[in-house]
PDB file of N, CA and C in Angstrom:
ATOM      1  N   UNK A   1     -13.853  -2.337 -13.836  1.00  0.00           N
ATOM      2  CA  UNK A   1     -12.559  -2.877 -14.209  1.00  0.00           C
ATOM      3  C   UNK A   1     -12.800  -4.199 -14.927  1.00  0.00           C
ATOM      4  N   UNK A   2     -12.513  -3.781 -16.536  1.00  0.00           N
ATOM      5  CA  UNK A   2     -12.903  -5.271 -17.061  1.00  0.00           C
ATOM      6  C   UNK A   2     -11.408  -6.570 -16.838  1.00  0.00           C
ATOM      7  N   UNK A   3     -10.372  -5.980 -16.776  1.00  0.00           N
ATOM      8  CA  UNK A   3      -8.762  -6.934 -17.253  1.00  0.00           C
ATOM      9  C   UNK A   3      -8.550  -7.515 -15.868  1.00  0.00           C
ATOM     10  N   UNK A   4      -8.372  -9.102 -16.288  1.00  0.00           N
ATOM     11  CA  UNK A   4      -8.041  -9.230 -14.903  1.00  0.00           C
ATOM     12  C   UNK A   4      -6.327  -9.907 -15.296  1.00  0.00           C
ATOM     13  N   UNK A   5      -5.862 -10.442 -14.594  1.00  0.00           N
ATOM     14  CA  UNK A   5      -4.830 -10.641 -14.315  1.00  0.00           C
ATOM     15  C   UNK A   5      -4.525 -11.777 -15.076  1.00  0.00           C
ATOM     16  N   UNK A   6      -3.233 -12.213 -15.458  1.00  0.00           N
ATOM     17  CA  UNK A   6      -2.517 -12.744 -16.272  1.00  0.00           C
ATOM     18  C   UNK A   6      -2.338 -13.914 -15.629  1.00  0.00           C
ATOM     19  N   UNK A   7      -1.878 -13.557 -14.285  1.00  0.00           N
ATOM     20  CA  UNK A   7      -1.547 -15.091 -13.602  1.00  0.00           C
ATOM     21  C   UNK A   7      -2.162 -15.702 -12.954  1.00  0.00           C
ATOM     22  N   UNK A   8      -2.803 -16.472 -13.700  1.00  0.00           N
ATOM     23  CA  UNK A   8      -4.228 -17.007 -13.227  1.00  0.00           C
ATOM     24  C   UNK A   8      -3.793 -18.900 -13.383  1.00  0.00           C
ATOM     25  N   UNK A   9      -2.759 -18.877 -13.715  1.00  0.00           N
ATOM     26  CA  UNK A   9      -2.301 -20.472 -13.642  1.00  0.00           C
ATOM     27  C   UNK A   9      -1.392 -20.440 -12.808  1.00  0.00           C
ATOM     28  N   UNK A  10      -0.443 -21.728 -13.104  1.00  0.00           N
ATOM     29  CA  UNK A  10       0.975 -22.176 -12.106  1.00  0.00           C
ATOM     30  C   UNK A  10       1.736 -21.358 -12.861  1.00  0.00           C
ATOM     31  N   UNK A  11       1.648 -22.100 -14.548  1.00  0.00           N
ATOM     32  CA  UNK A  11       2.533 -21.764 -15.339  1.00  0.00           C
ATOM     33  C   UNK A  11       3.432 -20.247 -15.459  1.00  0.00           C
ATOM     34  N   UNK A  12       2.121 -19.336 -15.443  1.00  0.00           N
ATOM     35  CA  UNK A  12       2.627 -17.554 -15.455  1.00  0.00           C
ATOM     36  C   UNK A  12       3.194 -17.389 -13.974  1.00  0.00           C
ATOM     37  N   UNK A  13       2.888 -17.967 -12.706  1.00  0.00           N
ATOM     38  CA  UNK A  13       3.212 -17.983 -11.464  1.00  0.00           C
ATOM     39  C   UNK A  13       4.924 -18.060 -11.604  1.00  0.00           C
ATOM     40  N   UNK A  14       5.399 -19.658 -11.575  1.00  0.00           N
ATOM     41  CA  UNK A  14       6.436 -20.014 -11.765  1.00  0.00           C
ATOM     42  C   UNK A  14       7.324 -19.022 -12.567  1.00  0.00           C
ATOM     43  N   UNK A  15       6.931 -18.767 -13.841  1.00  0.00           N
ATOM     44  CA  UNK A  15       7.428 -17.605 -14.146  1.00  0.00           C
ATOM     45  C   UNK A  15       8.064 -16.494 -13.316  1.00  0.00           C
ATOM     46  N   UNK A  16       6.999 -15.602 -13.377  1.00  0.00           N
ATOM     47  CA  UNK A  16       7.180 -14.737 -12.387  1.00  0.00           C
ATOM     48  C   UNK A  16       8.294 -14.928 -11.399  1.00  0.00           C
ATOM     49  N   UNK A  17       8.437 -16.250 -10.471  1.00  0.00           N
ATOM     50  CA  UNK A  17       9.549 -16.698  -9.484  1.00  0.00           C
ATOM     51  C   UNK A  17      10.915 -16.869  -9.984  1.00  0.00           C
ATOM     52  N   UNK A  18      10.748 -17.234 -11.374  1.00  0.00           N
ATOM     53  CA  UNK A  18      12.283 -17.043 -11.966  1.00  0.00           C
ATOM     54  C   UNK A  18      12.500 -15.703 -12.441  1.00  0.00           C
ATOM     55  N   UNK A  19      11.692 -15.244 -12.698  1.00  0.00           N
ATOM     56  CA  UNK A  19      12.168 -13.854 -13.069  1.00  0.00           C
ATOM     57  C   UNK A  19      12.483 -12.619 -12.126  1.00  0.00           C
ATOM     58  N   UNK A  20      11.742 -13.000 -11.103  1.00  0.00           N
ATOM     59  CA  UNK A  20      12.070 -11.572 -10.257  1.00  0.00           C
ATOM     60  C   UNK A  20      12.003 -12.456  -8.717  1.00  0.00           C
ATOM     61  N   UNK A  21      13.463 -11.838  -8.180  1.00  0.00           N
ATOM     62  CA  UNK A  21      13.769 -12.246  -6.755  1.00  0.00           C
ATOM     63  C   UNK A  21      12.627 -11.321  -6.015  1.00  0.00           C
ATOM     64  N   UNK A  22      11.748 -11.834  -4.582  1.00  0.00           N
ATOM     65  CA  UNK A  22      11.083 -11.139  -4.248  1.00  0.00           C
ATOM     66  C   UNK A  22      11.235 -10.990  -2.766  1.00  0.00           C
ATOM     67  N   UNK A  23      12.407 -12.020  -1.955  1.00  0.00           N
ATOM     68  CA  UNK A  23      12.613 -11.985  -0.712  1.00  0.00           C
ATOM     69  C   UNK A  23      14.318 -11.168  -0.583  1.00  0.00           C
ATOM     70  N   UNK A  24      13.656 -10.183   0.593  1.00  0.00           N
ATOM     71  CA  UNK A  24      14.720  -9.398   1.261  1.00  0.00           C
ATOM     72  C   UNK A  24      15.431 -10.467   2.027  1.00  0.00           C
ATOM     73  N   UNK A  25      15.347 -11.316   2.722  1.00  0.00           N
ATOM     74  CA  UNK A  25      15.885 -12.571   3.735  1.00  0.00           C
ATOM     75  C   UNK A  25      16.747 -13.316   2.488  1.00  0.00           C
ATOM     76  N   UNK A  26      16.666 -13.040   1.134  1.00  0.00           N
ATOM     77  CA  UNK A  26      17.080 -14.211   0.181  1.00  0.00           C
ATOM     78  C   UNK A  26      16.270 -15.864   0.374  1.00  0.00           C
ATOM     79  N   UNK A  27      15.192 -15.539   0.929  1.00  0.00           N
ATOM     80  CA  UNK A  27      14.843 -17.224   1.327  1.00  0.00           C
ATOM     81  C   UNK A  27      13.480 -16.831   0.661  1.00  0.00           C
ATOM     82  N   UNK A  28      13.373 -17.407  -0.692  1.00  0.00           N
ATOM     83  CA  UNK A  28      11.914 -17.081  -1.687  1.00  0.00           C
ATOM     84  C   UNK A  28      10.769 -18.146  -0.816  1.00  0.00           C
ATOM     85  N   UNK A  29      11.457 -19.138  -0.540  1.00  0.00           N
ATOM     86  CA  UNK A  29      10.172 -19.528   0.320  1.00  0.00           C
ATOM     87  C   UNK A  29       9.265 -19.396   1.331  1.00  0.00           C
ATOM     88  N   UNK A  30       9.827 -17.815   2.140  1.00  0.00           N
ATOM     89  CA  UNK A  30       8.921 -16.914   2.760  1.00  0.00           C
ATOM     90  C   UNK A  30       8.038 -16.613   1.982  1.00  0.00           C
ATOM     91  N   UNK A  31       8.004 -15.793   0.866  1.00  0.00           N
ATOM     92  CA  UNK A  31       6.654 -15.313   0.328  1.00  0.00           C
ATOM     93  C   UNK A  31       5.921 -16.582  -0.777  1.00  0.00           C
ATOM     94  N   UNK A  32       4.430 -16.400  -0.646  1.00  0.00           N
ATOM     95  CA  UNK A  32       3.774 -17.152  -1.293  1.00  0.00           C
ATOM     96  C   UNK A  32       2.591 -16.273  -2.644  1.00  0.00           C
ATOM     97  N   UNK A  33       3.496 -17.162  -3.740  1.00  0.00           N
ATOM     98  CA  UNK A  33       2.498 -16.750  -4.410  1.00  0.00           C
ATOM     99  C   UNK A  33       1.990 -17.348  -5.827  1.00  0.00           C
ATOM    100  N   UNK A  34       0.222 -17.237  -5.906  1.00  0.00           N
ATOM    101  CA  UNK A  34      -0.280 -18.245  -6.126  1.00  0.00           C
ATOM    102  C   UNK A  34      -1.254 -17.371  -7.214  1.00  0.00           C
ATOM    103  N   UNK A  35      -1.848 -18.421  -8.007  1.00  0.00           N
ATOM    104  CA  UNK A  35      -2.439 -17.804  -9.496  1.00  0.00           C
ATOM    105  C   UNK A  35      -3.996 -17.081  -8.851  1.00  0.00           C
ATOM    106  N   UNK A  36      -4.216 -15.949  -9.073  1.00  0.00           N
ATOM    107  CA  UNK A  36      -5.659 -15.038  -8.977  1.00  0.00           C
ATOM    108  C   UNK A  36      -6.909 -16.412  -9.607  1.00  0.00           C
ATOM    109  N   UNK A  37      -8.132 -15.680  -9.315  1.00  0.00           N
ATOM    110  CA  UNK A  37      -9.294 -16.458  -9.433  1.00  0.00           C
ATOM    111  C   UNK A  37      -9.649 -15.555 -10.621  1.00  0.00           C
ATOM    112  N   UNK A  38     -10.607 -16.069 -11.493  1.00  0.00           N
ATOM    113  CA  UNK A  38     -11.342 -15.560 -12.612  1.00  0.00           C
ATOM    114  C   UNK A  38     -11.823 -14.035 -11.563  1.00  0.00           C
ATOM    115  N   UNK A  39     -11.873 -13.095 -12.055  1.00  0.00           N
ATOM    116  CA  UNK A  39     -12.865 -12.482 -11.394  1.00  0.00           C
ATOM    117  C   UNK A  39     -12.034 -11.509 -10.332  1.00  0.00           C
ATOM    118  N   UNK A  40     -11.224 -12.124 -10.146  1.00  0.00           N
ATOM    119  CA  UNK A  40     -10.220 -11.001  -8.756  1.00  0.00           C
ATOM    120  C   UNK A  40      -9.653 -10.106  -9.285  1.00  0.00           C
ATOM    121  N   UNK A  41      -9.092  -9.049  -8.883  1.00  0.00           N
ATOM    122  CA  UNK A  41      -8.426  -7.941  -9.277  1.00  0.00           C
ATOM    123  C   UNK A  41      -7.890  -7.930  -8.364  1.00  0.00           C
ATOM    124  N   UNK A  42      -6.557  -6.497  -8.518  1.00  0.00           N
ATOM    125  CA  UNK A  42      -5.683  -5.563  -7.713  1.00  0.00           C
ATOM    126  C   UNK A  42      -6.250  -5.284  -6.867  1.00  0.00           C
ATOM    127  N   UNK A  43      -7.865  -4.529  -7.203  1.00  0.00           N
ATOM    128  CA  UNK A  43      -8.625  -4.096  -5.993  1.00  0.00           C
ATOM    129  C   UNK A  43      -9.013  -4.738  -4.510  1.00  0.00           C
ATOM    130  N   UNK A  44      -9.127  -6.087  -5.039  1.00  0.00           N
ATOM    131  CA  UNK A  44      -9.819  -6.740  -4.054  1.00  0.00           C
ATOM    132  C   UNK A  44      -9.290  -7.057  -2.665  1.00  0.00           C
ATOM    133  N   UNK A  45      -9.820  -7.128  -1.533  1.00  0.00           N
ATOM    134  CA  UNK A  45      -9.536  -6.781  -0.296  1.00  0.00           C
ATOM    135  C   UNK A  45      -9.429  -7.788   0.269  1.00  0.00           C
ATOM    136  N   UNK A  46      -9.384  -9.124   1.356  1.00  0.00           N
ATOM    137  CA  UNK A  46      -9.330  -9.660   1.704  1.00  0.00           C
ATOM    138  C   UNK A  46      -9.068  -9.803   3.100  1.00  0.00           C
ATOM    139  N   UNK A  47     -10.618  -9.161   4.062  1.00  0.00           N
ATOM    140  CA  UNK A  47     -10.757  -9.045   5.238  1.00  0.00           C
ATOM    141  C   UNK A  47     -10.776  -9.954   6.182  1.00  0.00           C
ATOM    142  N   UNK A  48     -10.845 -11.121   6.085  1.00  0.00           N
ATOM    143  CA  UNK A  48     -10.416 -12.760   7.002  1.00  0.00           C
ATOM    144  C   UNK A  48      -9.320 -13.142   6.354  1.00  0.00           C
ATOM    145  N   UNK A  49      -9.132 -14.367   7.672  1.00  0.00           N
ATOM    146  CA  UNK A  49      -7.390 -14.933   7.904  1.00  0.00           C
ATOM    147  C   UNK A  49      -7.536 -15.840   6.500  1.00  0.00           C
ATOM    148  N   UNK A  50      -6.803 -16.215   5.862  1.00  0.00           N
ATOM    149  CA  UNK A  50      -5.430 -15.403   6.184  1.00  0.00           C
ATOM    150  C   UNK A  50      -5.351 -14.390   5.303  1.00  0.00           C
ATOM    151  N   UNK A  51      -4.502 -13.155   5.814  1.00  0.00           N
ATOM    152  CA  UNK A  51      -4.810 -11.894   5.106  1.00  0.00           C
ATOM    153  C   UNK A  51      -4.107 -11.610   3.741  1.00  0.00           C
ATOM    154  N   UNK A  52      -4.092 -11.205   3.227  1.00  0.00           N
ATOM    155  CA  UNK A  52      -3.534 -10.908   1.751  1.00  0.00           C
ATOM    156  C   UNK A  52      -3.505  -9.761   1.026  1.00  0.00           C
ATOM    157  N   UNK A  53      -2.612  -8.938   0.164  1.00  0.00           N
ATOM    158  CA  UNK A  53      -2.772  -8.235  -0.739  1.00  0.00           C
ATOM    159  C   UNK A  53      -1.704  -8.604  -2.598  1.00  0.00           C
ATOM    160  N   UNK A  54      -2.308  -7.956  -3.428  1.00  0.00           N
ATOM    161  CA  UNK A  54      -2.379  -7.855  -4.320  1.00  0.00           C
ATOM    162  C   UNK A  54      -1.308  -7.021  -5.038  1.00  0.00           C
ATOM    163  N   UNK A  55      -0.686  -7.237  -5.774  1.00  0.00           N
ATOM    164  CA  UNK A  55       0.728  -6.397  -6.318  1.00  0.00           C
ATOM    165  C   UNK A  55       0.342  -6.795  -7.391  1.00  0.00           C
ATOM    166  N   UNK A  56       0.909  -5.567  -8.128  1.00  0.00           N
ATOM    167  CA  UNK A  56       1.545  -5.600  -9.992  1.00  0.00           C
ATOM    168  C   UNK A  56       2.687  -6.377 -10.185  1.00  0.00           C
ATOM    169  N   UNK A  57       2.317  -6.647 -11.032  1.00  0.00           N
ATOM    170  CA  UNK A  57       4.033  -7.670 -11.617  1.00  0.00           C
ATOM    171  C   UNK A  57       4.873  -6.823 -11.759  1.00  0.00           C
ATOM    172  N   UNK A  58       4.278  -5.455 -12.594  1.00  0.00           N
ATOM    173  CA  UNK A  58       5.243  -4.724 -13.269  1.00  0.00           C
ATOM    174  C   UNK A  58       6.098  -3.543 -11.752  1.00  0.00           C
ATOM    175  N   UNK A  59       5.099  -3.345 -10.705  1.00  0.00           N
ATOM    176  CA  UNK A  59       5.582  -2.597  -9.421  1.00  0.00           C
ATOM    177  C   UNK A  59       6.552  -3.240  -8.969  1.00  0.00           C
ATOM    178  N   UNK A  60       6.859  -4.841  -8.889  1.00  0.00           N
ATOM    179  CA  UNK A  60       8.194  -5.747  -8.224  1.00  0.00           C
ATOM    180  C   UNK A  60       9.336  -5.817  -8.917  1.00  0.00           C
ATOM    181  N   UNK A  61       8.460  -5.437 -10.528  1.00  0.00           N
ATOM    182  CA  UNK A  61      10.412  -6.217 -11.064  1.00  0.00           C
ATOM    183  C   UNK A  61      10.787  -4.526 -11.138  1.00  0.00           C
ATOM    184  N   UNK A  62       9.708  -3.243 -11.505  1.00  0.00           N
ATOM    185  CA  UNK A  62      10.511  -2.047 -11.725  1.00  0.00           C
ATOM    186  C   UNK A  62      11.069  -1.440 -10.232  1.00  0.00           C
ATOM    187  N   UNK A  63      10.544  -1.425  -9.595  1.00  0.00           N
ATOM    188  CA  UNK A  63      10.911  -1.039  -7.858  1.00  0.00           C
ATOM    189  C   UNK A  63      12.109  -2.308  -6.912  1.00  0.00           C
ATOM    190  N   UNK A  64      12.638  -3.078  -8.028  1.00  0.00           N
ATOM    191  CA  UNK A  64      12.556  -4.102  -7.095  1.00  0.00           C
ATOM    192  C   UNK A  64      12.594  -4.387  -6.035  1.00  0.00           C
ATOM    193  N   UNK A  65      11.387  -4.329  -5.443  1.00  0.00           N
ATOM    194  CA  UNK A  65      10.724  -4.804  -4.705  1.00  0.00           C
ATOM    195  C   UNK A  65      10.631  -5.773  -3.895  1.00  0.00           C
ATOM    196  N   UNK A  66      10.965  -5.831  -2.466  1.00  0.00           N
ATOM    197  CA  UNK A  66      11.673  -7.106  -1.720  1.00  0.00           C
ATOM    198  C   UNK A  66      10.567  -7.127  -0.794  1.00  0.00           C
ATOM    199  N   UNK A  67       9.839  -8.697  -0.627  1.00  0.00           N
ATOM    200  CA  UNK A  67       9.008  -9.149   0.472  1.00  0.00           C
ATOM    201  C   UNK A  67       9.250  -9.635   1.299  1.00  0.00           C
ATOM    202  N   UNK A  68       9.686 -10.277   3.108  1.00  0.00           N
ATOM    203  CA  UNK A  68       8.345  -9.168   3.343  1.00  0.00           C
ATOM    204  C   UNK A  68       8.727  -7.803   3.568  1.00  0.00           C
ATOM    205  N   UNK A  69       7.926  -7.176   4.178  1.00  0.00           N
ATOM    206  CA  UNK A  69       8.464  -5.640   4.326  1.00  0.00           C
ATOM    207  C   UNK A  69       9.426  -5.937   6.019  1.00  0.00           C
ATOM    208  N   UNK A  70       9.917  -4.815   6.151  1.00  0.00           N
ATOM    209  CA  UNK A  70      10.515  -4.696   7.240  1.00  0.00           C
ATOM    210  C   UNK A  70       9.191  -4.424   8.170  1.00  0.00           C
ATOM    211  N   UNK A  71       9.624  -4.470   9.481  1.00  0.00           N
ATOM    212  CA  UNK A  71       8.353  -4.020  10.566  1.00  0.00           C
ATOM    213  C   UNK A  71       8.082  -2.504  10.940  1.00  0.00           C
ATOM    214  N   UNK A  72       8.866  -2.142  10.543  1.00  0.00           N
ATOM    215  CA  UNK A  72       8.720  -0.427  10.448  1.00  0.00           C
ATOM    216  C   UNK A  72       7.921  -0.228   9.392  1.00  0.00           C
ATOM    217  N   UNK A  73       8.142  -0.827   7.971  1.00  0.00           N
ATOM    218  CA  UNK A  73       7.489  -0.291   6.982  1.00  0.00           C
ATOM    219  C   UNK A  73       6.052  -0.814   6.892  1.00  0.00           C
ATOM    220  N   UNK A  74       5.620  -2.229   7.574  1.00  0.00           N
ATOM    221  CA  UNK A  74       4.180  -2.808   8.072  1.00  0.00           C
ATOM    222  C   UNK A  74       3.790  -2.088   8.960  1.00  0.00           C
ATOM    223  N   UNK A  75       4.282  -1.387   9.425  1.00  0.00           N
ATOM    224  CA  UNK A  75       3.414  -0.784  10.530  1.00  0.00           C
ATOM    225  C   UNK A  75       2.927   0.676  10.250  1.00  0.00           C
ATOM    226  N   UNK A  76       3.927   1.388   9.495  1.00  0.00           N
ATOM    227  CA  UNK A  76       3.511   2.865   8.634  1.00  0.00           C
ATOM    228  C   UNK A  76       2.606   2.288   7.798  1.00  0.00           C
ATOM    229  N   UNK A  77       2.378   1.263   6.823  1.00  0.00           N
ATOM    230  CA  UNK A  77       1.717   0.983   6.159  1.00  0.00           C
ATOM    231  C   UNK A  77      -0.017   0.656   7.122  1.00  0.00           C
ATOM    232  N   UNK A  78      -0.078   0.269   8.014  1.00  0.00           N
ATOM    233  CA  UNK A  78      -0.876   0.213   8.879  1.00  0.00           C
ATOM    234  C   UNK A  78      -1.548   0.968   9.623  1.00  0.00           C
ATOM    235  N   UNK A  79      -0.558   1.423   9.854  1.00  0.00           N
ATOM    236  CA  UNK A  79      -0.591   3.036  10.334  1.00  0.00           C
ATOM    237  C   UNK A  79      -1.784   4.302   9.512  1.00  0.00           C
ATOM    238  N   UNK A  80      -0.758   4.191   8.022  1.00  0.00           N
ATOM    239  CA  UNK A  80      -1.709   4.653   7.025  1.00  0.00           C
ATOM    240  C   UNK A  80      -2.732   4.268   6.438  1.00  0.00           C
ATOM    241  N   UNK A  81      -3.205   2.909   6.999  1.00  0.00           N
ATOM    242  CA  UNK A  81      -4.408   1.955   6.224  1.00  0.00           C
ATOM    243  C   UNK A  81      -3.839   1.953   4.949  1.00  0.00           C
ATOM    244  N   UNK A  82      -3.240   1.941   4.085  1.00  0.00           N
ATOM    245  CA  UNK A  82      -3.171   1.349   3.057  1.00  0.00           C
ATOM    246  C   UNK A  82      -2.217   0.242   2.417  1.00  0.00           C
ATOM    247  N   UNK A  83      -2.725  -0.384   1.301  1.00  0.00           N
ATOM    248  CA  UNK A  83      -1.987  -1.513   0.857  1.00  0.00           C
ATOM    249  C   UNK A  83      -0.762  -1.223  -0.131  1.00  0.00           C
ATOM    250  N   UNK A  84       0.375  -1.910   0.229  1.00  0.00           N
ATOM    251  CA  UNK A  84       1.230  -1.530  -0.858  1.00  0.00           C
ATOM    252  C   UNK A  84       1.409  -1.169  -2.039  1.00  0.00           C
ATOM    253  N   UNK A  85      -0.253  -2.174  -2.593  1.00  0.00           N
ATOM    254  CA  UNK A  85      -0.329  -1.523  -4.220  1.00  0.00           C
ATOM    255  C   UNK A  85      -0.931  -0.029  -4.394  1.00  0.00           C
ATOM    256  N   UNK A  86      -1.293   0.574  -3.184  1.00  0.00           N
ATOM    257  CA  UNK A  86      -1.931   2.115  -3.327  1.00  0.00           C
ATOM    258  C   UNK A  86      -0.658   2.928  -3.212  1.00  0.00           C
ATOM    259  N   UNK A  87       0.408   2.716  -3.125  1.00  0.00           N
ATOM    260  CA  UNK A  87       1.809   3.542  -2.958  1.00  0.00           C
ATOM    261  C   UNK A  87       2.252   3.596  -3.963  1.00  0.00           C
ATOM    262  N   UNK A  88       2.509   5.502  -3.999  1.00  0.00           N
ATOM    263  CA  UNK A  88       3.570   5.608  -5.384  1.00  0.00           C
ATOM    264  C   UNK A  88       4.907   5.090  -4.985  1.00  0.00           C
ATOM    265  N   UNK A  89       5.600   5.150  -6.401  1.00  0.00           N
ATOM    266  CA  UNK A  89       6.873   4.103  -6.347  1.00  0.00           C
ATOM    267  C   UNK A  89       7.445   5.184  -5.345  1.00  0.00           C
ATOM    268  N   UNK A  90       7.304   6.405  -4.849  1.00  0.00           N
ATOM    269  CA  UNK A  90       8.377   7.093  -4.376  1.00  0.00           C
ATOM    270  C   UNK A  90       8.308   6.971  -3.197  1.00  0.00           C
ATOM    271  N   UNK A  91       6.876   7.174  -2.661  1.00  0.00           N
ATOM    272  CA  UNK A  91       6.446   6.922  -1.334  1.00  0.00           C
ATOM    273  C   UNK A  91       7.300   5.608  -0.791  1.00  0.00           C
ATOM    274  N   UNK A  92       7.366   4.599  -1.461  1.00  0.00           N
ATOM    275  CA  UNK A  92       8.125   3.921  -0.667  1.00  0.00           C
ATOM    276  C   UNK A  92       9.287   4.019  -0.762  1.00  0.00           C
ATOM    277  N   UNK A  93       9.983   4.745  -1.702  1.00  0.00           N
ATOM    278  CA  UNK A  93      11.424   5.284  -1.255  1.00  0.00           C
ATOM    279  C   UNK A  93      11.344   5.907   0.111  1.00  0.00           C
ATOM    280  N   UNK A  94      10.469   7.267   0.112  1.00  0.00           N
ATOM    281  CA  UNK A  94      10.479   7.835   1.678  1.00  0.00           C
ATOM    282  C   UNK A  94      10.414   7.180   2.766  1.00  0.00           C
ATOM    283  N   UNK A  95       9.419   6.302   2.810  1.00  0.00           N
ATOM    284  CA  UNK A  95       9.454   5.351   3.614  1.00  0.00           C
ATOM    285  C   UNK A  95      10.473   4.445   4.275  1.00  0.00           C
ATOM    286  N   UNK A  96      11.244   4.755   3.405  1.00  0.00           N
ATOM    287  CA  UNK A  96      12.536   3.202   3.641  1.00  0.00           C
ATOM    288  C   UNK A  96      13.291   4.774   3.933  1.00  0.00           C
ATOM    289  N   UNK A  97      13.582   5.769   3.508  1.00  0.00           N
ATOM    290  CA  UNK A  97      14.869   7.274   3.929  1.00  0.00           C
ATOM    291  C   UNK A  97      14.416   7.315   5.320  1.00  0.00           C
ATOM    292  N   UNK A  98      12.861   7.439   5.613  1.00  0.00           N
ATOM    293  CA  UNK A  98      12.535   7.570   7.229  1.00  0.00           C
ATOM    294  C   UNK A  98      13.202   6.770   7.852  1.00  0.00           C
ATOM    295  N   UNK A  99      12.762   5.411   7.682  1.00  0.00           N
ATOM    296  CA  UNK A  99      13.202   4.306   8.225  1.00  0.00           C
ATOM    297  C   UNK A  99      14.920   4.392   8.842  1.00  0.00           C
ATOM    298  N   UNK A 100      15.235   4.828   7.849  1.00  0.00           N
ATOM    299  CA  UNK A 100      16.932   4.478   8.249  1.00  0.00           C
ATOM    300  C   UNK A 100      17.216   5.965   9.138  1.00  0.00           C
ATOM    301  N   UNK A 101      16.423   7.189   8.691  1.00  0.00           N
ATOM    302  CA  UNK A 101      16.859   8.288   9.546  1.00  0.00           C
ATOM    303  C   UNK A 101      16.386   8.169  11.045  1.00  0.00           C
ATOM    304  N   UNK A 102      15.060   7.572  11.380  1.00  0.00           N
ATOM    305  CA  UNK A 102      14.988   6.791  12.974  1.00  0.00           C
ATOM    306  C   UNK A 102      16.191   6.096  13.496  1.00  0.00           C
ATOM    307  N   UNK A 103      16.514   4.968  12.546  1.00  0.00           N
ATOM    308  CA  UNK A 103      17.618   4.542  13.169  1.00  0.00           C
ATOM    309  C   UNK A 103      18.784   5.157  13.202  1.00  0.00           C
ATOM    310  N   UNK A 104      19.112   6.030  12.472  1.00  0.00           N
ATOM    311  CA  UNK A 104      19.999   7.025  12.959  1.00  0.00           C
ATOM    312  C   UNK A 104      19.663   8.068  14.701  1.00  0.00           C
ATOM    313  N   UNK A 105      18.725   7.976  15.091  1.00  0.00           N
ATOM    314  CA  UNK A 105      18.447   8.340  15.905  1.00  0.00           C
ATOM    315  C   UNK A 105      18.289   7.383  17.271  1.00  0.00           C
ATOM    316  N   UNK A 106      18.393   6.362  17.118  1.00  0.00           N
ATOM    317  CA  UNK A 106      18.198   5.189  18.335  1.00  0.00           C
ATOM    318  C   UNK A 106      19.444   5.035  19.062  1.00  0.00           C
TER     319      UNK A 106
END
């Protein structure tokens, strides 16, 4: 993977924060987010505290996409070992139809 990421300053960061709402709570100062290192990708994993993953710009503003997840959907996600950026856009539609059909059941 030669391309790395765009937002590698404040400048494209800040951006990004005006352009696309990313908190479900409406309170943007829950999620943090901060410019990639030369060299990092989507791929990269980040197995010590504090933990982290990696999103597309283009997966938040087309899905829009609200952080953080609910605790149902962290925990299927956990569940399944994988990171949000390995989900098709639909999968997390299902995810969120489950979600609400449990609670139809509680």
């Amino acid at each position: 993977m030669e391309i790395s990421s765009k937002f590698t300053n404040s400048e494209f960061v800040t951006g990004l924060r005006k352009a696309v709402k990313l908190s479900g709570s409406k309170d943007e100062n829950h999620i943090i987010i901060e410019p990639v290192n030369e060299g990092e990708f989507v791929t990269n994993v980040n197995s010590s505290e504090p933990h982290f993953f990696y999103m597309y710009a283009n997966v938040l503003q087309t899905l829009n996409l609200w952080l953080p997840f609910t605790a149902f959907e962290g925990q299927v996600l956990k569940v399944m070992n994988v990171a949000p950026s390995q989900l098709h856009p639909n999968s997390r539609a299902f995810i969120k139809a489950f979600e609400i059909m449990c609670h139809g059941f509680e």
